[in-house]
N, C-alpha and C. Protein backbone atom coordinates (compact mmCIF):
# COMPACT_ATOMS: atom_id res chain seq x y z
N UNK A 1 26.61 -156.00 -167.87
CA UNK A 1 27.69 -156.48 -167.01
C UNK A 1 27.46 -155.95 -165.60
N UNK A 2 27.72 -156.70 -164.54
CA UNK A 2 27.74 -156.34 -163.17
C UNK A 2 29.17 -156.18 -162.54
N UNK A 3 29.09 -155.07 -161.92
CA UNK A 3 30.57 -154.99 -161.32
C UNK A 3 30.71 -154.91 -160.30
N UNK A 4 31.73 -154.87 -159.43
CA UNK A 4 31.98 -155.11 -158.08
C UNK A 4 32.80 -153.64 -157.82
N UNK A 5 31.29 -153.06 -156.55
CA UNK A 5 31.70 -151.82 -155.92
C UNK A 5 32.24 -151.57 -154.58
N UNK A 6 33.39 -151.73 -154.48
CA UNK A 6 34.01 -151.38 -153.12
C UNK A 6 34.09 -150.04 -152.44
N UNK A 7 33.51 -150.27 -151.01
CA UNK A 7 33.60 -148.71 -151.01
C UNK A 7 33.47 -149.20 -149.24
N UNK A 8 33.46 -147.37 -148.90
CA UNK A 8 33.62 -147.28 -147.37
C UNK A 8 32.17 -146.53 -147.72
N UNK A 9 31.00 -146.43 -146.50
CA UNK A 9 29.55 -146.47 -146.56
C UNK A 9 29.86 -144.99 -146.16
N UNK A 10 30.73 -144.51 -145.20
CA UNK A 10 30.94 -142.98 -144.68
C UNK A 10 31.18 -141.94 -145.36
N UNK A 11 32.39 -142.57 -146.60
CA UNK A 11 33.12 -141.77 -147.56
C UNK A 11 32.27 -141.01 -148.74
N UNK A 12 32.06 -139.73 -148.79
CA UNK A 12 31.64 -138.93 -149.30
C UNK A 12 31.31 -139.18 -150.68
N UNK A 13 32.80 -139.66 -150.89
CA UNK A 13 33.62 -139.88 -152.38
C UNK A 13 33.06 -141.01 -152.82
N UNK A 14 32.63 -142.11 -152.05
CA UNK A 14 32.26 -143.38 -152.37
C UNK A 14 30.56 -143.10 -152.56
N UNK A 15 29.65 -142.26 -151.52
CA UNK A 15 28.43 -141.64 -151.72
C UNK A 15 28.16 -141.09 -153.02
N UNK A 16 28.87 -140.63 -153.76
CA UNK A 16 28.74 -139.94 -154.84
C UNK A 16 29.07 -141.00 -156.12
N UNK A 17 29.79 -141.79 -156.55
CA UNK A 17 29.79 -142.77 -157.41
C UNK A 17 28.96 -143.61 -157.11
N UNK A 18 28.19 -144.07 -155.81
CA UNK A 18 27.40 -144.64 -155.43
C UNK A 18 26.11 -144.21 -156.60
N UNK A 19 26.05 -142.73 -156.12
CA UNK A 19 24.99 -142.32 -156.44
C UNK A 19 24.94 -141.69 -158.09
N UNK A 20 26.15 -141.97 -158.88
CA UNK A 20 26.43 -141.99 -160.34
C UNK A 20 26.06 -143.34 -161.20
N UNK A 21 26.59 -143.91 -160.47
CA UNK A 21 26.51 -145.71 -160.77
C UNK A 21 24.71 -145.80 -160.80
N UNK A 22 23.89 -145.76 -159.33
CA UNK A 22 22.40 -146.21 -159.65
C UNK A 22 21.95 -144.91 -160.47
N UNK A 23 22.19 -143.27 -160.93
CA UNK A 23 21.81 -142.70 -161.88
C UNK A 23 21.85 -142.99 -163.28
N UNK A 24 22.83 -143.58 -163.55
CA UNK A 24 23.16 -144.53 -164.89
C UNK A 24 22.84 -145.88 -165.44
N UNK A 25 22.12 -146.32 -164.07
CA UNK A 25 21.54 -147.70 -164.46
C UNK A 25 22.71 -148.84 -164.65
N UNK A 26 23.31 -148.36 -163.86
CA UNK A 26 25.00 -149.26 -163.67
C UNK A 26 24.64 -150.36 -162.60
N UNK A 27 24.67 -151.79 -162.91
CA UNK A 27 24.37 -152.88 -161.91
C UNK A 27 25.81 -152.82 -160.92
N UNK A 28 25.32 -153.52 -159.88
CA UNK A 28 26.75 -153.83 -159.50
C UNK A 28 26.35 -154.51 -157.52
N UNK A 29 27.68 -155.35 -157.67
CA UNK A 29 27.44 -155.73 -155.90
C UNK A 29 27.90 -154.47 -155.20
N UNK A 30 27.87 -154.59 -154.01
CA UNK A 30 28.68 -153.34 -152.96
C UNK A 30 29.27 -154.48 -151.83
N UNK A 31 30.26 -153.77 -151.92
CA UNK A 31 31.52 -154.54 -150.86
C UNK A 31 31.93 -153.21 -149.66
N UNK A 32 31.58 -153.83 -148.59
CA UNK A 32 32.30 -152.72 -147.40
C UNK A 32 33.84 -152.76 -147.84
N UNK A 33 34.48 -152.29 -148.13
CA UNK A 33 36.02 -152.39 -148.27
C UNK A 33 36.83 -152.17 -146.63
N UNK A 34 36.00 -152.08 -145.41
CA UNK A 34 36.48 -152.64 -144.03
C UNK A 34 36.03 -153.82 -143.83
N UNK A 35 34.95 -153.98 -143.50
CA UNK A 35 34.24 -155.33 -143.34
C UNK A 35 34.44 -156.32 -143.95
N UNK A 36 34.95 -156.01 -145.06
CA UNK A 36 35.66 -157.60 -145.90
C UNK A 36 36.88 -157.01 -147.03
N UNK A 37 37.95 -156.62 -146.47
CA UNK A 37 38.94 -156.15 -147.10
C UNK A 37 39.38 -156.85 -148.42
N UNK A 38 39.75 -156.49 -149.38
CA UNK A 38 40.55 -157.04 -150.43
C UNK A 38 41.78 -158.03 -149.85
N UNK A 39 41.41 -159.20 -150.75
CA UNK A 39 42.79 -160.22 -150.29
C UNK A 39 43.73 -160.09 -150.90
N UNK A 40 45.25 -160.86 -150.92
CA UNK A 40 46.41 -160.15 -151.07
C UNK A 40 46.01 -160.53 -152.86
N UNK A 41 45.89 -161.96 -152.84
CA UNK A 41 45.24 -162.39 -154.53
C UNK A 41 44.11 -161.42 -154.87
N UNK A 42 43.23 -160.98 -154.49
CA UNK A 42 42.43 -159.53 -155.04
C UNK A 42 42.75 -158.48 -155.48
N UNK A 43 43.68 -158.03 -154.31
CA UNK A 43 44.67 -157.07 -155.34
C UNK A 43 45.53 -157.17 -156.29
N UNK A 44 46.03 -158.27 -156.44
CA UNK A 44 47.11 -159.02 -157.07
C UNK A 44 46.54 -158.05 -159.34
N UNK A 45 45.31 -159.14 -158.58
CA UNK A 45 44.45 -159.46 -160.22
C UNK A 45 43.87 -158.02 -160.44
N UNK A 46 43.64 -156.86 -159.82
CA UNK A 46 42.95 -155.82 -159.60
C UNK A 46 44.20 -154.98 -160.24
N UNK A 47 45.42 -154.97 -159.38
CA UNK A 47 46.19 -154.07 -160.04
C UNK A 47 46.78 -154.61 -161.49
N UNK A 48 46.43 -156.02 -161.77
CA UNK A 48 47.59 -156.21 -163.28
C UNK A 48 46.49 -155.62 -164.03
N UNK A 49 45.24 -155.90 -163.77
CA UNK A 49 44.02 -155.56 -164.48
C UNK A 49 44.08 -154.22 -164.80
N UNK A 50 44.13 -153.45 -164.17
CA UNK A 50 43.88 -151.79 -164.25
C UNK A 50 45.44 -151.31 -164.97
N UNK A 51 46.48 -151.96 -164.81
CA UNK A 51 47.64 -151.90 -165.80
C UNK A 51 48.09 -149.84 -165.08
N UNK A 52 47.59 -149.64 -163.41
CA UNK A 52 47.92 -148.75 -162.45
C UNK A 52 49.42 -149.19 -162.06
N UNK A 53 50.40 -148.58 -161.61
CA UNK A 53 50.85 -149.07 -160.37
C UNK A 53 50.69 -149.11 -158.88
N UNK A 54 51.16 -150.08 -158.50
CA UNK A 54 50.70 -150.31 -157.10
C UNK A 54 50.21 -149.13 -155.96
N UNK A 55 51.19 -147.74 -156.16
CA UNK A 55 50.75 -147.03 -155.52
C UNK A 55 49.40 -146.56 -155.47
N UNK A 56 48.67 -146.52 -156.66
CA UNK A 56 47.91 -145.72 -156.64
C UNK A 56 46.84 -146.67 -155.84
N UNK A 57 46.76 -147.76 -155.60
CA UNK A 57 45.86 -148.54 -154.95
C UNK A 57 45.90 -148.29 -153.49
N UNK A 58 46.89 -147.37 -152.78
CA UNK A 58 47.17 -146.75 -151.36
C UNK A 58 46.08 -145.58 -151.19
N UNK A 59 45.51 -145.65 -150.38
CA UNK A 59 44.42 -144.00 -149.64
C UNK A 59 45.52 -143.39 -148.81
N UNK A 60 46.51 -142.57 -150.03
CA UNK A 60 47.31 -141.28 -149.75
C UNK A 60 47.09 -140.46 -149.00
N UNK A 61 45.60 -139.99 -148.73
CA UNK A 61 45.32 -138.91 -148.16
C UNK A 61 44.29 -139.22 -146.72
N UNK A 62 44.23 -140.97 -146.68
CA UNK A 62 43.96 -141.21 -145.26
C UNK A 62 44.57 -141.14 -144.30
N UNK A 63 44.26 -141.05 -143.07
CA UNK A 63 44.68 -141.22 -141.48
C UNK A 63 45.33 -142.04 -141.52
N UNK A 64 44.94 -143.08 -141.64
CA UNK A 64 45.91 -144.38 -141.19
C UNK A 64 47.24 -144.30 -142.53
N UNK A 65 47.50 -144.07 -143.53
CA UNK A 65 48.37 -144.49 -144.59
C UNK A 65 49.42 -143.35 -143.64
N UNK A 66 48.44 -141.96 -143.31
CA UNK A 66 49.64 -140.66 -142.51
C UNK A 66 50.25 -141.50 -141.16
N UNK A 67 49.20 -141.62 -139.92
CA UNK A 67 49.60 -142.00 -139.35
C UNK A 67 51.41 -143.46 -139.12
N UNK A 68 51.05 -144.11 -140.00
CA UNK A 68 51.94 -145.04 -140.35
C UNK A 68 53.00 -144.78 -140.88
N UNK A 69 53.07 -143.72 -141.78
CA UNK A 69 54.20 -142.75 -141.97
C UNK A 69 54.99 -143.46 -143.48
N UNK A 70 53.58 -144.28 -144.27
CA UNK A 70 53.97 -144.89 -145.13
C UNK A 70 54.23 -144.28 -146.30
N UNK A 71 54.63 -143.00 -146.41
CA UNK A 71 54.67 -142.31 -147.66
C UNK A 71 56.58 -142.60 -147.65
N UNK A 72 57.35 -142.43 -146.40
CA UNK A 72 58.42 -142.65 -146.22
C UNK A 72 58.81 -144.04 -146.16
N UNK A 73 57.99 -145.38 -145.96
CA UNK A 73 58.05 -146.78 -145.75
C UNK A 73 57.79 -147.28 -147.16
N UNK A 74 56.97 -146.88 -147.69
CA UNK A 74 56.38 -147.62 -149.15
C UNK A 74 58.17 -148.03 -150.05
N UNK A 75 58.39 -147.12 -150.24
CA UNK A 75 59.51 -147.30 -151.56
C UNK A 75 60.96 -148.26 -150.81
N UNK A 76 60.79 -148.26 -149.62
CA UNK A 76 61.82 -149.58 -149.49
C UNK A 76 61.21 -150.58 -149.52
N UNK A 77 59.85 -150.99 -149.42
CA UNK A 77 59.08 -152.24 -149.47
C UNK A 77 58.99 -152.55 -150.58
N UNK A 78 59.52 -154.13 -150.82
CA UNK A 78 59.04 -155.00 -151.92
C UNK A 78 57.39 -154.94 -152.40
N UNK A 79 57.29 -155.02 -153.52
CA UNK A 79 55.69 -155.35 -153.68
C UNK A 79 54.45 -155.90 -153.26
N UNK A 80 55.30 -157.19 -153.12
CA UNK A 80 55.14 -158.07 -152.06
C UNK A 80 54.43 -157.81 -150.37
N UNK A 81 55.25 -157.06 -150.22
CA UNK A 81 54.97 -156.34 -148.81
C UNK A 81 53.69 -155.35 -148.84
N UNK A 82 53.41 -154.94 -150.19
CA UNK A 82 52.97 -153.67 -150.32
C UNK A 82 51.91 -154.24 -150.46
N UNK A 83 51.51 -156.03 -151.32
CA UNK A 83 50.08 -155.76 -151.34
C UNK A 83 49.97 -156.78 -149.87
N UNK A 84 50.61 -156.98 -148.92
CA UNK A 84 50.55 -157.92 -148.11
C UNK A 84 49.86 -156.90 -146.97
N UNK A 85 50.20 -155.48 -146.81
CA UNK A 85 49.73 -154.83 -146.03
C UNK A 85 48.93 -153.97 -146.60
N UNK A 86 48.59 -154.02 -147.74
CA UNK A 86 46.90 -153.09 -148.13
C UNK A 86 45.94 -154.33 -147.70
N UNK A 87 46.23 -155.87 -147.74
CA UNK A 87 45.32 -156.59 -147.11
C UNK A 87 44.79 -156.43 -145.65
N UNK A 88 45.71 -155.97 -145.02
CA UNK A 88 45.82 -155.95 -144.08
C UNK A 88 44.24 -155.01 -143.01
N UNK A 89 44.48 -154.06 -144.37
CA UNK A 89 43.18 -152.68 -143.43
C UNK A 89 42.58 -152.70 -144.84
N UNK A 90 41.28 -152.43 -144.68
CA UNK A 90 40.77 -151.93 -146.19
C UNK A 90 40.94 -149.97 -146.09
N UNK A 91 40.88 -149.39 -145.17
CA UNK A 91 41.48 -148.16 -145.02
C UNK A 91 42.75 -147.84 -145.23
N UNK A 92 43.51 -148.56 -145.88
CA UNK A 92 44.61 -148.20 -146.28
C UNK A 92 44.87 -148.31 -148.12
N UNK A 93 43.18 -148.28 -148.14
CA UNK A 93 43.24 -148.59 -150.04
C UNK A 93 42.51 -147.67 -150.49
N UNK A 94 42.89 -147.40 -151.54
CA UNK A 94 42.01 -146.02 -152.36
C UNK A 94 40.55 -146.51 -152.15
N UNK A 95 40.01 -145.93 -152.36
CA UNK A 95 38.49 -146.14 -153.20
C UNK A 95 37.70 -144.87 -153.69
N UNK A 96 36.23 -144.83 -154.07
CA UNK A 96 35.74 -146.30 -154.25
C UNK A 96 36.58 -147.38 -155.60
N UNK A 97 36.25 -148.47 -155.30
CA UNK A 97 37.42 -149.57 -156.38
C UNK A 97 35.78 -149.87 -157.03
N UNK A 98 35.80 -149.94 -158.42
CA UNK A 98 35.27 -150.77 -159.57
C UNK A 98 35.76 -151.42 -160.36
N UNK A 99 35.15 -152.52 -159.76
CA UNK A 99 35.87 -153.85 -160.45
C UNK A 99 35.37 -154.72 -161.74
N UNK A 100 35.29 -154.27 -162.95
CA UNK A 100 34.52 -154.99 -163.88
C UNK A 100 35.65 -156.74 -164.42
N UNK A 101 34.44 -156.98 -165.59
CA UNK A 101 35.51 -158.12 -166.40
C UNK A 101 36.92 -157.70 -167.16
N UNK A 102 36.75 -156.57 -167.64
CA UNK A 102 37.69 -155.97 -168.21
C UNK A 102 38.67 -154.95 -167.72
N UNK A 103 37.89 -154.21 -166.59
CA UNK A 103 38.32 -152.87 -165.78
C UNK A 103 38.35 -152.94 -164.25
N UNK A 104 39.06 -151.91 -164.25
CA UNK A 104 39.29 -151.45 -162.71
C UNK A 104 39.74 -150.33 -162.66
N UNK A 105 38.74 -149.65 -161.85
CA UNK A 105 38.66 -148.01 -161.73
C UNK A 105 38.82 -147.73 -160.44
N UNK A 106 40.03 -146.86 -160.01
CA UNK A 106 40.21 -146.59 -158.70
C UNK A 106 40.22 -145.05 -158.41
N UNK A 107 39.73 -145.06 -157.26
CA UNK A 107 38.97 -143.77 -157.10
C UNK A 107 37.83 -143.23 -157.94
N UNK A 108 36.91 -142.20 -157.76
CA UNK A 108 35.85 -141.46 -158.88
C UNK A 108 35.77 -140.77 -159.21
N UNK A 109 36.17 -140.44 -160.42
CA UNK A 109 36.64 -139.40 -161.36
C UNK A 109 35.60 -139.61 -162.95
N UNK A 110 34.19 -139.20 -162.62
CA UNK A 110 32.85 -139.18 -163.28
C UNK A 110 33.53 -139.38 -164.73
N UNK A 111 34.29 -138.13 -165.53
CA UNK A 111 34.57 -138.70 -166.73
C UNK A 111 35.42 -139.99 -167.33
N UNK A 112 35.98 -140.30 -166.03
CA UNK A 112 36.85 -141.43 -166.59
C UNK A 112 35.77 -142.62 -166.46
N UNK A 113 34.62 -142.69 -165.29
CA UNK A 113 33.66 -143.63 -165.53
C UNK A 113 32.32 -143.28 -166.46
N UNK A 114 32.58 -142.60 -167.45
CA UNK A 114 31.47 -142.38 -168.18
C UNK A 114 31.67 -143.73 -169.35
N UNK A 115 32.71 -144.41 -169.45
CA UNK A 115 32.97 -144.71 -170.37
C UNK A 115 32.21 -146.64 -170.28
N UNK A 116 31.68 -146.75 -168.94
CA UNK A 116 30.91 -147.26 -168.82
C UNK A 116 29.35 -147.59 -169.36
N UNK A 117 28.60 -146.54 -169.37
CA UNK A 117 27.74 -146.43 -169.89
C UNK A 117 28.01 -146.96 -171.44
N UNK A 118 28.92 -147.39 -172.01
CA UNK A 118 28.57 -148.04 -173.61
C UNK A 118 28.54 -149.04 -173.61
């Protein structure tokens, strides 16, 4: 199976599943997650898929999510709103995102993607 790897090329975090994924012999595309952001229908199917809630698809601990002051904005926003403006920046979304037929793994957390390899 081939999966779809979203990531930021800078991010440390995304360097390192990068570099788990081709150690494992894990196929997959790579998506700039700035350069071609997730659409509002991308996330849509991404979050029912991963059976997450919406928050966790937010980069909590980025600049821009602080700057914006969306930790205090998020919970009066409809859903709606919520995936209308993660379209908006791809820096305002977790990553790296793996996107299989069955899965979706947000953020990289090695043992939870080991389960790949079967």
């Amino acid at each position: 199976m081939k999966y779809l790897f979203l990531e930021y090329p800078k991010c440390s975090t995304c360097q390192k599943a990068k570099k788990w994924l081709e150690e494992n012999g894990i196929s997959y595309d790579d998506r700039h997650i700035v350069e071609q952001n997730p659409t509002v229908q991308e996330l849509k199917e991404w979050a029912a898929k991963s059976g997450q809630p919406l928050r966790k698809f937010f980069n909590t601990s980025g600049m821009l999510y602080r700057s914006m002051e969306l930790k205090d904005k998020l919970p009066s926003m409809s859903e709606e709103e919520q995936f209308a403006l993660l379209a908006t920046n791809g820096m305002l979304v977790k990553r790296p995102l793996l996107i299989g037929e069955d899965a979706v793994l947000i953020g990289f957390r090695p043992q939870q993607w080991e389960a790949l390899k079967n």
